[in-house]
C-alpha atoms as a PDB file:
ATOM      1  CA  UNK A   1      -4.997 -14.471 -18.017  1.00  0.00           C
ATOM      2  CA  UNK A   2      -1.436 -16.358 -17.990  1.00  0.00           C
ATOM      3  CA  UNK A   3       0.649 -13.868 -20.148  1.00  0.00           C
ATOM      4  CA  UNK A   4      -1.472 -10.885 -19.379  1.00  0.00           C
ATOM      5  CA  UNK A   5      -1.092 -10.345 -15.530  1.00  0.00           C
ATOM      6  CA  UNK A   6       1.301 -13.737 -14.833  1.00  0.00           C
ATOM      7  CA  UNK A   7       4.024 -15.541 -16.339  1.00  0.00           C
ATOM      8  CA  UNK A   8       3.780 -18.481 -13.430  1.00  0.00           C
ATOM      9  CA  UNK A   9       2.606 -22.054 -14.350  1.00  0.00           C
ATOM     10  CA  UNK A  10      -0.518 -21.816 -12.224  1.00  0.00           C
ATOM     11  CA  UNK A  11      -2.479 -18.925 -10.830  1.00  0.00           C
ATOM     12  CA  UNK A  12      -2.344 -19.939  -7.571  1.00  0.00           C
ATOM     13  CA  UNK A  13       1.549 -19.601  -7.569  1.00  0.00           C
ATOM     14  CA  UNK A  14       0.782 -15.726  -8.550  1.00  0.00           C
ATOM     15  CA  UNK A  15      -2.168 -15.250  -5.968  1.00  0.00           C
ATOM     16  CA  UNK A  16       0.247 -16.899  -3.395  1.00  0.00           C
ATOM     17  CA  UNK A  17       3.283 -14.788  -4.001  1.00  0.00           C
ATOM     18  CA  UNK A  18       2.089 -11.443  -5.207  1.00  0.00           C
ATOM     19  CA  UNK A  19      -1.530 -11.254  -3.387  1.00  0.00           C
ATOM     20  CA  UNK A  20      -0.695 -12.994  -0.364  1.00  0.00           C
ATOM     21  CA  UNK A  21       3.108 -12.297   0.339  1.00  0.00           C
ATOM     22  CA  UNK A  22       3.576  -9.352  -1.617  1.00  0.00           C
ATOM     23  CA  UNK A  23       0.351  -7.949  -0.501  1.00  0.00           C
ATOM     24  CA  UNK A  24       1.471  -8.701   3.164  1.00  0.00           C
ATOM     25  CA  UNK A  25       4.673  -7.322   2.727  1.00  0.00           C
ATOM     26  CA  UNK A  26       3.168  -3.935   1.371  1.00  0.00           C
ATOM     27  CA  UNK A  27       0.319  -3.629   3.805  1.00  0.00           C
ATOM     28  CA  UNK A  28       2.497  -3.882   6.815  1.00  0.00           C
ATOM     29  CA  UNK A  29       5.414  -1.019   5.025  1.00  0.00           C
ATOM     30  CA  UNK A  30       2.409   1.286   4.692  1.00  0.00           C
ATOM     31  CA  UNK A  31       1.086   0.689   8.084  1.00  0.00           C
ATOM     32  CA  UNK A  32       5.033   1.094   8.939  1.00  0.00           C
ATOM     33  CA  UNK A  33       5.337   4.306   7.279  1.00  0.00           C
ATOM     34  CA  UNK A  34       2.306   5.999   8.573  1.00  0.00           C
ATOM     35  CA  UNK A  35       3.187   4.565  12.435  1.00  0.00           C
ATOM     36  CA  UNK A  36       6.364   6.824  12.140  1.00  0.00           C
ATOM     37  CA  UNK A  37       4.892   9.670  10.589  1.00  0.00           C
ATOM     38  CA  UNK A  38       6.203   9.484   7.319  1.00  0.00           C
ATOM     39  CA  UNK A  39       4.555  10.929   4.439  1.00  0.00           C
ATOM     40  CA  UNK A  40       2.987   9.562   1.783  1.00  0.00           C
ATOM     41  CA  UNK A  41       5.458   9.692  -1.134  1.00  0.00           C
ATOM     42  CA  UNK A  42       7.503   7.369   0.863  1.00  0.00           C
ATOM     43  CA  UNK A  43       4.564   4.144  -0.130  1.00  0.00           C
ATOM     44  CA  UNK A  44       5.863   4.400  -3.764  1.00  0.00           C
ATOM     45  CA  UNK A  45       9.557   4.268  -3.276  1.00  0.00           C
ATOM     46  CA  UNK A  46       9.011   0.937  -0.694  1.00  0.00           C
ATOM     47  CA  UNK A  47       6.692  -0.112  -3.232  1.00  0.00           C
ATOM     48  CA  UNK A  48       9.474   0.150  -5.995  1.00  0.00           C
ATOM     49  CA  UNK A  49      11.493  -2.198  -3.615  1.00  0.00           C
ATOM     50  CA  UNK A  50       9.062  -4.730  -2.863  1.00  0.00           C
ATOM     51  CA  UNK A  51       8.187  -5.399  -6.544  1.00  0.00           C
ATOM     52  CA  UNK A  52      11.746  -6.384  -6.940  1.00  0.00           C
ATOM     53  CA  UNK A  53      11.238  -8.441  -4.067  1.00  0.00           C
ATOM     54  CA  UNK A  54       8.147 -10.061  -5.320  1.00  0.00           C
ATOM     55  CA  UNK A  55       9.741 -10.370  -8.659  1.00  0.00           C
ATOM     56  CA  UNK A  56      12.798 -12.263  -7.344  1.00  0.00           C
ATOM     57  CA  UNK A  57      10.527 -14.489  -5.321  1.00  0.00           C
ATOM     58  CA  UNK A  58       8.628 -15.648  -8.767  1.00  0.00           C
ATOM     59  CA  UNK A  59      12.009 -15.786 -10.505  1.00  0.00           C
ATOM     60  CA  UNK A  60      14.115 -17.601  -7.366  1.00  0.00           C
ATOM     61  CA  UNK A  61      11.122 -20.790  -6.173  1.00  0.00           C
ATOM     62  CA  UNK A  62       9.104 -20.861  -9.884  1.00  0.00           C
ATOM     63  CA  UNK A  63      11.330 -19.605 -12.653  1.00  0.00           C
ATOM     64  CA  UNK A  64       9.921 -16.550 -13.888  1.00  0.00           C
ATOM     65  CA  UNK A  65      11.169 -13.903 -15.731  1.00  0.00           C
ATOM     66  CA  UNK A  66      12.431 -11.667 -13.000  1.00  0.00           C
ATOM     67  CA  UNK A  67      12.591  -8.252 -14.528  1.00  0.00           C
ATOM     68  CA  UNK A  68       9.765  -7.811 -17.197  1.00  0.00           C
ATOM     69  CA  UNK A  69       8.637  -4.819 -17.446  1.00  0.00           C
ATOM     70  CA  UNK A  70       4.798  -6.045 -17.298  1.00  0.00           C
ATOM     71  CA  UNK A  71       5.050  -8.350 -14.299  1.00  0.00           C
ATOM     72  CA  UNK A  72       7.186  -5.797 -12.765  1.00  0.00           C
ATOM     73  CA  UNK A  73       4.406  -3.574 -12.651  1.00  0.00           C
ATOM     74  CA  UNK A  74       1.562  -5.264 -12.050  1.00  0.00           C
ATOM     75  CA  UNK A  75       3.226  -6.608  -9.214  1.00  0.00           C
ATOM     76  CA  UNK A  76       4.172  -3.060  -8.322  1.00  0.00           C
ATOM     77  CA  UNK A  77       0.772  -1.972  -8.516  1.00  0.00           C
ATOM     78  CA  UNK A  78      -0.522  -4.461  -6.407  1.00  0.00           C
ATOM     79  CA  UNK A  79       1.988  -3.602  -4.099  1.00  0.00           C
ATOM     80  CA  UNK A  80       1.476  -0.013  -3.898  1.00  0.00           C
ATOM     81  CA  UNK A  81      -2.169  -0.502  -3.166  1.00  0.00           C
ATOM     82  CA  UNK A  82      -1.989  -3.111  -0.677  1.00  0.00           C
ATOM     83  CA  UNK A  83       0.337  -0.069   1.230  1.00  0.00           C
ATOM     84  CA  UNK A  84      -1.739   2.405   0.414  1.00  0.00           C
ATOM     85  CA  UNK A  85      -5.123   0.386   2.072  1.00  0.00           C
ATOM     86  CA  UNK A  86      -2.681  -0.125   5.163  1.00  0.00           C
ATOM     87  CA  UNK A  87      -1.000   3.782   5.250  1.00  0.00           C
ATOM     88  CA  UNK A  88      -4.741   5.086   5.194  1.00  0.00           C
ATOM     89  CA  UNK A  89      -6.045   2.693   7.633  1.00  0.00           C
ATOM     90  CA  UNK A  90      -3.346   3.267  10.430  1.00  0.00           C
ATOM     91  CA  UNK A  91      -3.415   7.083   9.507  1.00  0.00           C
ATOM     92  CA  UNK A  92      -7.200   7.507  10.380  1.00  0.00           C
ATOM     93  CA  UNK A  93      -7.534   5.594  13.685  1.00  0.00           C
ATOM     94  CA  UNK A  94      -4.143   8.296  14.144  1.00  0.00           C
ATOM     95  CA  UNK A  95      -5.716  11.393  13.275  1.00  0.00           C
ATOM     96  CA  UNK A  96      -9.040  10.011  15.056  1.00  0.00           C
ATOM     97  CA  UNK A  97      -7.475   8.407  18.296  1.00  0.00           C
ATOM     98  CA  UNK A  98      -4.730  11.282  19.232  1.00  0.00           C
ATOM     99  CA  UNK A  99      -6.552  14.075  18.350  1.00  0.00           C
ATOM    100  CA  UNK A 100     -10.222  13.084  18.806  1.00  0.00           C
ATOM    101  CA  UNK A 101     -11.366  16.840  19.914  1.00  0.00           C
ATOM    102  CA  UNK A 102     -10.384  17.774  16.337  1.00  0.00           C
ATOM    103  CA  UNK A 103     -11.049  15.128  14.096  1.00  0.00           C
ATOM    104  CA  UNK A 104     -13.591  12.089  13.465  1.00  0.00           C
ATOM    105  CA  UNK A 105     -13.690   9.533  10.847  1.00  0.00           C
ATOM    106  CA  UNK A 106     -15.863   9.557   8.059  1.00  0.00           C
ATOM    107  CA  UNK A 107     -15.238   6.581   6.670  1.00  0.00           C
ATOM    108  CA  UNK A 108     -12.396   3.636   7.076  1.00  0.00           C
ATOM    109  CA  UNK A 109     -10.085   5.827   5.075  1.00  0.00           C
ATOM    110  CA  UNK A 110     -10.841   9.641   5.758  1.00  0.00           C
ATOM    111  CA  UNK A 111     -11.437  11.878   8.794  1.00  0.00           C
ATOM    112  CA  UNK A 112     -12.834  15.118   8.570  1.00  0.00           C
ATOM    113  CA  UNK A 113     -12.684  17.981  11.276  1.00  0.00           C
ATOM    114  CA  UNK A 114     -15.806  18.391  13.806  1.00  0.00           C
ATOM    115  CA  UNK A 115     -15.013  22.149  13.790  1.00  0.00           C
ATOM    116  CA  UNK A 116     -14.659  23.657  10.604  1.00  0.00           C
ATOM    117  CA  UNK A 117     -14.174  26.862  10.547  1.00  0.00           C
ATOM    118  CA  UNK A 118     -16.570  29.097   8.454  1.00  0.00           C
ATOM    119  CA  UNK A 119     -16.191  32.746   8.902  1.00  0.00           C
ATOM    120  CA  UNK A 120     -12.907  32.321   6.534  1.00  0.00           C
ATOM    121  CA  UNK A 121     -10.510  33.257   9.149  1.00  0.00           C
ATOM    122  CA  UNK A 122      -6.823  31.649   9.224  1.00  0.00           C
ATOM    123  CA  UNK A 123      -5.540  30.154  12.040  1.00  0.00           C
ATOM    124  CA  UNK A 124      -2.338  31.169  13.120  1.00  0.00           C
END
């Protein structure tokens, strides 16, 4: 898989620093971002940043390549979801904790609401 989804000497060096550290990194901006309220589009532009990050870190302690396009993105990617799993996470015990007479979780990463309306009226 070296070439493919690494360019590190050892795959531990890439689990460390992009799963673990990058991974870290991203789950705590999403959980940051949906603390404040922020919407979502905001995970993919602190994502964008923190693949750079992750990127330098390879480059800087196990000289890397720092700005392939490839390792760029898969780091990205990784990233991204890692903020996503945290954004979704914080946002449901949110939705489910302050407004509990509206809302209950369905699963770990969606609520639905306990009163839907059905008669097709708008609320307004």
């Amino acid at each position: 898989m070296q070439g493919i989804l690494y360019d590190d000497f050892s795959v531990w060096i890439f689990v460390l620093v992009t799963l673990i550290m990058g991974g870290a990194a991203g789950f705590s901006t999403g959980r940051a971002i949906a603390q404040t309220w922020r919407p979502g589009w905001h995970l993919v532009v602190s994502a964008l940043a923190l693949g750079v990050a992750v990127r330098f870190i390879h480059f800087a302690l196990f000289d890397a390549s720092f700005l392939t396009f490839q390792y760029y993105f898969i780091d990205t990617l990784l990233v991204l979801l890692a903020s996503f799993v945290g954004f979704r996470l914080t946002r449901v015990k949110q939705m489910t904790g302050r407004y509990r007479w509206l809302y209950e979780a369905t699963s770990i990463f969606t609520w639905k609401s306990i009163h839907p309306r059905t008669d097709g009226a708008r609320l307004s």
